[in-house]
Protein backbone atom coordinates (compact mmCIF):
# COMPACT_ATOMS: atom_id res chain seq x y z
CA UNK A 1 112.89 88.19 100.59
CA UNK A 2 112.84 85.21 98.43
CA UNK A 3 115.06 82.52 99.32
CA UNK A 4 116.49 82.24 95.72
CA UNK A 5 117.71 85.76 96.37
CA UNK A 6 118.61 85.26 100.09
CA UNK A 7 122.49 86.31 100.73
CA UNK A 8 124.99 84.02 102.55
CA UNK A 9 127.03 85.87 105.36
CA UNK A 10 130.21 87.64 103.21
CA UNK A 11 133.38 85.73 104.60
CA UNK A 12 136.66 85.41 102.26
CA UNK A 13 138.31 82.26 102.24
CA UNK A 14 140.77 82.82 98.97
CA UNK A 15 138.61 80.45 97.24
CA UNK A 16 140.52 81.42 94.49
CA UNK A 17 144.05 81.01 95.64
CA UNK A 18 142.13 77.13 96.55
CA UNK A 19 141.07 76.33 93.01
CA UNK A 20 144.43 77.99 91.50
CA UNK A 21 146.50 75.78 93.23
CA UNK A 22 144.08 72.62 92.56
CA UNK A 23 144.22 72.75 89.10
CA UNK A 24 148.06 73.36 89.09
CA UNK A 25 148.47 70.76 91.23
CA UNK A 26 146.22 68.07 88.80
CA UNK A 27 148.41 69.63 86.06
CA UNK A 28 151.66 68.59 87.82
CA UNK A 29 150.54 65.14 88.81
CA UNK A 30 149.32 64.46 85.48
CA UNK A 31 151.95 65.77 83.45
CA UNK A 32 154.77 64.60 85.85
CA UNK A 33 154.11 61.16 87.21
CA UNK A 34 154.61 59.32 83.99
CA UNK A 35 151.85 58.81 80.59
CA UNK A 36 149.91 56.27 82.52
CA UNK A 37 149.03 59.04 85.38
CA UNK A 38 148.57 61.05 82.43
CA UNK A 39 146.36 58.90 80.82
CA UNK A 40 143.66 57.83 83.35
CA UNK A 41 143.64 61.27 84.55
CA UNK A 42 142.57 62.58 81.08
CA UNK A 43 139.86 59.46 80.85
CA UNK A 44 138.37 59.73 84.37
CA UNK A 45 138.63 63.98 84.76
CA UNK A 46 138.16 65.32 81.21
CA UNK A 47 134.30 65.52 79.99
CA UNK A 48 134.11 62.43 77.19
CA UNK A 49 130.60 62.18 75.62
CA UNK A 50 130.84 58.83 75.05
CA UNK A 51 132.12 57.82 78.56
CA UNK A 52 128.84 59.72 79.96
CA UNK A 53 126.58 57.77 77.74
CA UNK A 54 128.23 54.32 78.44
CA UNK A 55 129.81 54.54 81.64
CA UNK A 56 127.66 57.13 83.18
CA UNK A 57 130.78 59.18 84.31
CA UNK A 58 128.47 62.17 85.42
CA UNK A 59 131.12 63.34 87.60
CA UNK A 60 133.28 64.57 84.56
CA UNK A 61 130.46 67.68 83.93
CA UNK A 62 132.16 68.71 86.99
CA UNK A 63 135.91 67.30 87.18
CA UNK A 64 136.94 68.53 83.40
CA UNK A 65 137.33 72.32 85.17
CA UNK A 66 140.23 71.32 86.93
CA UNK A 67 142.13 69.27 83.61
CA UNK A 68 144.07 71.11 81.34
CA UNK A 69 145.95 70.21 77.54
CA UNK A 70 149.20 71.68 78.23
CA UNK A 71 151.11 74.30 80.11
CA UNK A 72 149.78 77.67 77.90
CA UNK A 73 145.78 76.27 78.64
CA UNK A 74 146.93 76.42 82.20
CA UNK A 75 148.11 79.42 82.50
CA UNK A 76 146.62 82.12 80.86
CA UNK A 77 143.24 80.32 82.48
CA UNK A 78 144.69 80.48 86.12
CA UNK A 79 146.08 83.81 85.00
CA UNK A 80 142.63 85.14 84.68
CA UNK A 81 141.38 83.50 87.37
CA UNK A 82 144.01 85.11 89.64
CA UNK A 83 143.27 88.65 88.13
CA UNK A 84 139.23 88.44 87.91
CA UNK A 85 138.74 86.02 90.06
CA UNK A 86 139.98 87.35 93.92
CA UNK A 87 138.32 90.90 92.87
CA UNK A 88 134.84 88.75 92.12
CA UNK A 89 135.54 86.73 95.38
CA UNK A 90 136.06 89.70 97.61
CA UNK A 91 132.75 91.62 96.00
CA UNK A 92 130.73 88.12 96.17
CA UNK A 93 131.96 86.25 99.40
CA UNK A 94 133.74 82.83 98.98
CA UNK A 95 130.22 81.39 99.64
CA UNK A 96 128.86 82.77 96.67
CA UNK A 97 131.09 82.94 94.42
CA UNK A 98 131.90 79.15 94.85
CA UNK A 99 128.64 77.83 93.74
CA UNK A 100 128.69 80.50 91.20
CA UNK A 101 132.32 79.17 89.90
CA UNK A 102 131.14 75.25 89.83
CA UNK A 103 127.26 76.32 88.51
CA UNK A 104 128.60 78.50 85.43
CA UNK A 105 131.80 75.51 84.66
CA UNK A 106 128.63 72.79 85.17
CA UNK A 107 126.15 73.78 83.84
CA UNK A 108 128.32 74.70 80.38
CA UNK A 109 129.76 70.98 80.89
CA UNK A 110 126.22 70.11 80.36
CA UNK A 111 125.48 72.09 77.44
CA UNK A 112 128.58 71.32 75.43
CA UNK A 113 127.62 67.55 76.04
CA UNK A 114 123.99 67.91 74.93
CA UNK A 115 126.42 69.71 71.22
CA UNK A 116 128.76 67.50 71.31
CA UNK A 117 125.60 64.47 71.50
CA UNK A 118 123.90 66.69 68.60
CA UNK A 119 126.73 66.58 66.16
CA UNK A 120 128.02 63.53 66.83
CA UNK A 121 131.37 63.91 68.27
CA UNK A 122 131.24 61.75 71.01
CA UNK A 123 134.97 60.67 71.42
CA UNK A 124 135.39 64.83 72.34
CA UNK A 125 137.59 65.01 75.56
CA UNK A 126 136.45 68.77 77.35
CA UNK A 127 138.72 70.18 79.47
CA UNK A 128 139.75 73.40 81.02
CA UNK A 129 137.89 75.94 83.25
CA UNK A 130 137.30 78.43 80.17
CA UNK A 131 133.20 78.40 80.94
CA UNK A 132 133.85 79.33 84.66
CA UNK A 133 136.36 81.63 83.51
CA UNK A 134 134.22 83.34 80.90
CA UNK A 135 131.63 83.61 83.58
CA UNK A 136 134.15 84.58 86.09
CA UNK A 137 134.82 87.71 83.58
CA UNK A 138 131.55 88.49 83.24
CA UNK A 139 130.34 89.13 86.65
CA UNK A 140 134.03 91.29 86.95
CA UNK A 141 132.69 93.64 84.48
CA UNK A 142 129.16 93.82 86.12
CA UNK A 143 130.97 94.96 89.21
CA UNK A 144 133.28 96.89 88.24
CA UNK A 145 132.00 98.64 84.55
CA UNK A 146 134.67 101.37 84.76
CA UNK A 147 137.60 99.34 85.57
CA UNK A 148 139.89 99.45 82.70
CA UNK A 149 141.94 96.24 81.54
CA UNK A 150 145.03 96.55 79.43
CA UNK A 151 144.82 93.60 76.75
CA UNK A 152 148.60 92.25 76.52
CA UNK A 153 149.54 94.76 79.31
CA UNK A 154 149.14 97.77 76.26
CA UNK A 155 145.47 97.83 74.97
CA UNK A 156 143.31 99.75 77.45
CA UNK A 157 139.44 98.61 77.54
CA UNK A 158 136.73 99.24 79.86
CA UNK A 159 136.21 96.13 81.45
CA UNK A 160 132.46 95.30 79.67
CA UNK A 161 134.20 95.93 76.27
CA UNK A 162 136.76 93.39 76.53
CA UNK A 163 134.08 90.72 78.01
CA UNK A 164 131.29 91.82 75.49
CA UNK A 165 134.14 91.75 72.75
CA UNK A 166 135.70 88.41 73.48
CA UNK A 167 131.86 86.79 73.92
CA UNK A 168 131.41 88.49 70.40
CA UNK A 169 134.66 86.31 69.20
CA UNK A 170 133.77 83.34 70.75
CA UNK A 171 129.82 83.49 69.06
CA UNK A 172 132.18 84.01 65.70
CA UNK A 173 134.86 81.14 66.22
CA UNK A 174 131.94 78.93 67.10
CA UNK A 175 130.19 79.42 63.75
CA UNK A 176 133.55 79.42 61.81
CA UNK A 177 136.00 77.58 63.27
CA UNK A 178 133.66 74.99 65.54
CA UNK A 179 136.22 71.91 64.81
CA UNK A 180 139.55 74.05 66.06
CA UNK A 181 140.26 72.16 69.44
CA UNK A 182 138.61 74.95 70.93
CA UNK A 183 135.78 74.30 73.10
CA UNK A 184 133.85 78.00 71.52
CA UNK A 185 130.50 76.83 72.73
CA UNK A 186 131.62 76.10 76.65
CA UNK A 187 133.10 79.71 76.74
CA UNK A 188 129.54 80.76 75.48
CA UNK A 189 127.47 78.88 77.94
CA UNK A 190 129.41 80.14 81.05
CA UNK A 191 129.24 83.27 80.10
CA UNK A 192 125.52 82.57 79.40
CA UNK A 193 124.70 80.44 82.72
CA UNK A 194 126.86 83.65 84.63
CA UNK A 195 124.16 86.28 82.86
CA UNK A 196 121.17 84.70 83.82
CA UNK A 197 122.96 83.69 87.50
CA UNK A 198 122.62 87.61 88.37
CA UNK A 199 119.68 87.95 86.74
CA UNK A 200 117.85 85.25 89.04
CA UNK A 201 119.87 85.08 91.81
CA UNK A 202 120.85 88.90 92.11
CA UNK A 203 117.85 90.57 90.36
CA UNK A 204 120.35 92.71 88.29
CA UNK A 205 120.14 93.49 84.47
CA UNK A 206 123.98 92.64 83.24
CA UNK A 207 123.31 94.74 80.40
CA UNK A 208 122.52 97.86 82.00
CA UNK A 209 125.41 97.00 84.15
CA UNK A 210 127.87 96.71 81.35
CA UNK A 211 125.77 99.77 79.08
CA UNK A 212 125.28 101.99 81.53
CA UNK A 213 121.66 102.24 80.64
């Protein structure tokens, strides 16, 4: 077997429950501890272009998963961590899914750097752990391709229609509505980065996962 492809031992260690309460607790300490807390957390966590290329802050491709603009950006991404995450984690193994969680939120760090270079907007602050999240969803939907999600608790989707729908959205808002706030292209690397993660790592075809084909 090749070693890229070599499994860890499955153990769950509520990774999840871990990186839920991190990120809350950032939030809290951030938000709560006055504008200057709020301030140098948002300069020396969130992903700033122009702080990588002067400062060499590399450690922001990483840290902006765990910053977040306000109370709605934190929940409804620890929401879906909570609900697509611990099913992932238990079908993965902590061990796995954790480097899969910090490659997929990295390695789209990276990539919206390398647009944000490209067009210019270097004063960008990236935040949030949408391109884990995305990715997060994805491998839910490989795993589970019958599972059906209710979209607002009413809308009932099979779990690749939802993911394949919202990546279609994102590839949409990205060409449309690229200068929103909205960090369109992050979501679409993770999601991305997670694809190609099973592909190498698992040796399994996400699209005849999610088809059925």
């Amino acid at each position: 077997m090749s070693i890229i492809r070599q499994p860890f031992r499955y153990a769950n260690y509520n990774i999840v429950y871990w990186l839920i309460g991190i990120n809350t607790l950032i939030f809290i300490a951030a938000r709560f501890f006055g504008r200057e807390v709020q301030y140098y957390a948002t300069i020396y966590l969130s992903m700033i272009p122009a702080a990588i290329i002067e400062e060499k802050w590399i450690w922001t491709f990483v840290t902006y998963m765990f910053m977040h603009g306000g109370f709605s950006h934190l929940f409804f991404n620890m929401f879906g961590l909570f609900i697509f995450g611990i099913q992932v984690e238990r079908q993965m193994g902590s061990k796995e899914f954790l480097i899969y969680y910090f490659v997929t939120g990295t390695v789209a760090g990276i990539f919206s750097f390398i647009v944000y270079y490209l067009t210019g907007n270097f004063k960008a602050a990236l935040m949030g752990a949408s391109g884990a999240l995305f990715a997060v969803e994805l491998a839910y939907a490989v795993f589970f391709p019958n599972s059906i999600i209710y979209i607002w608790g009413i809308l009932p989707l099979r779990a690749p229609v939802m993911v394949l729908g919202f990546t279609a959205l994102e590839l949409i808002f990205s060409v449309t509505a690229s200068n929103s706030g909205v960090a369109h292209f992050t979501h679409l690397a993770g999601f991305a980065v997670g694809w190609f993660y099973f592909m190498i790592r698992f040796g399994v075809n996400p699209w005849k996962r999610l088809t059925g084909r």
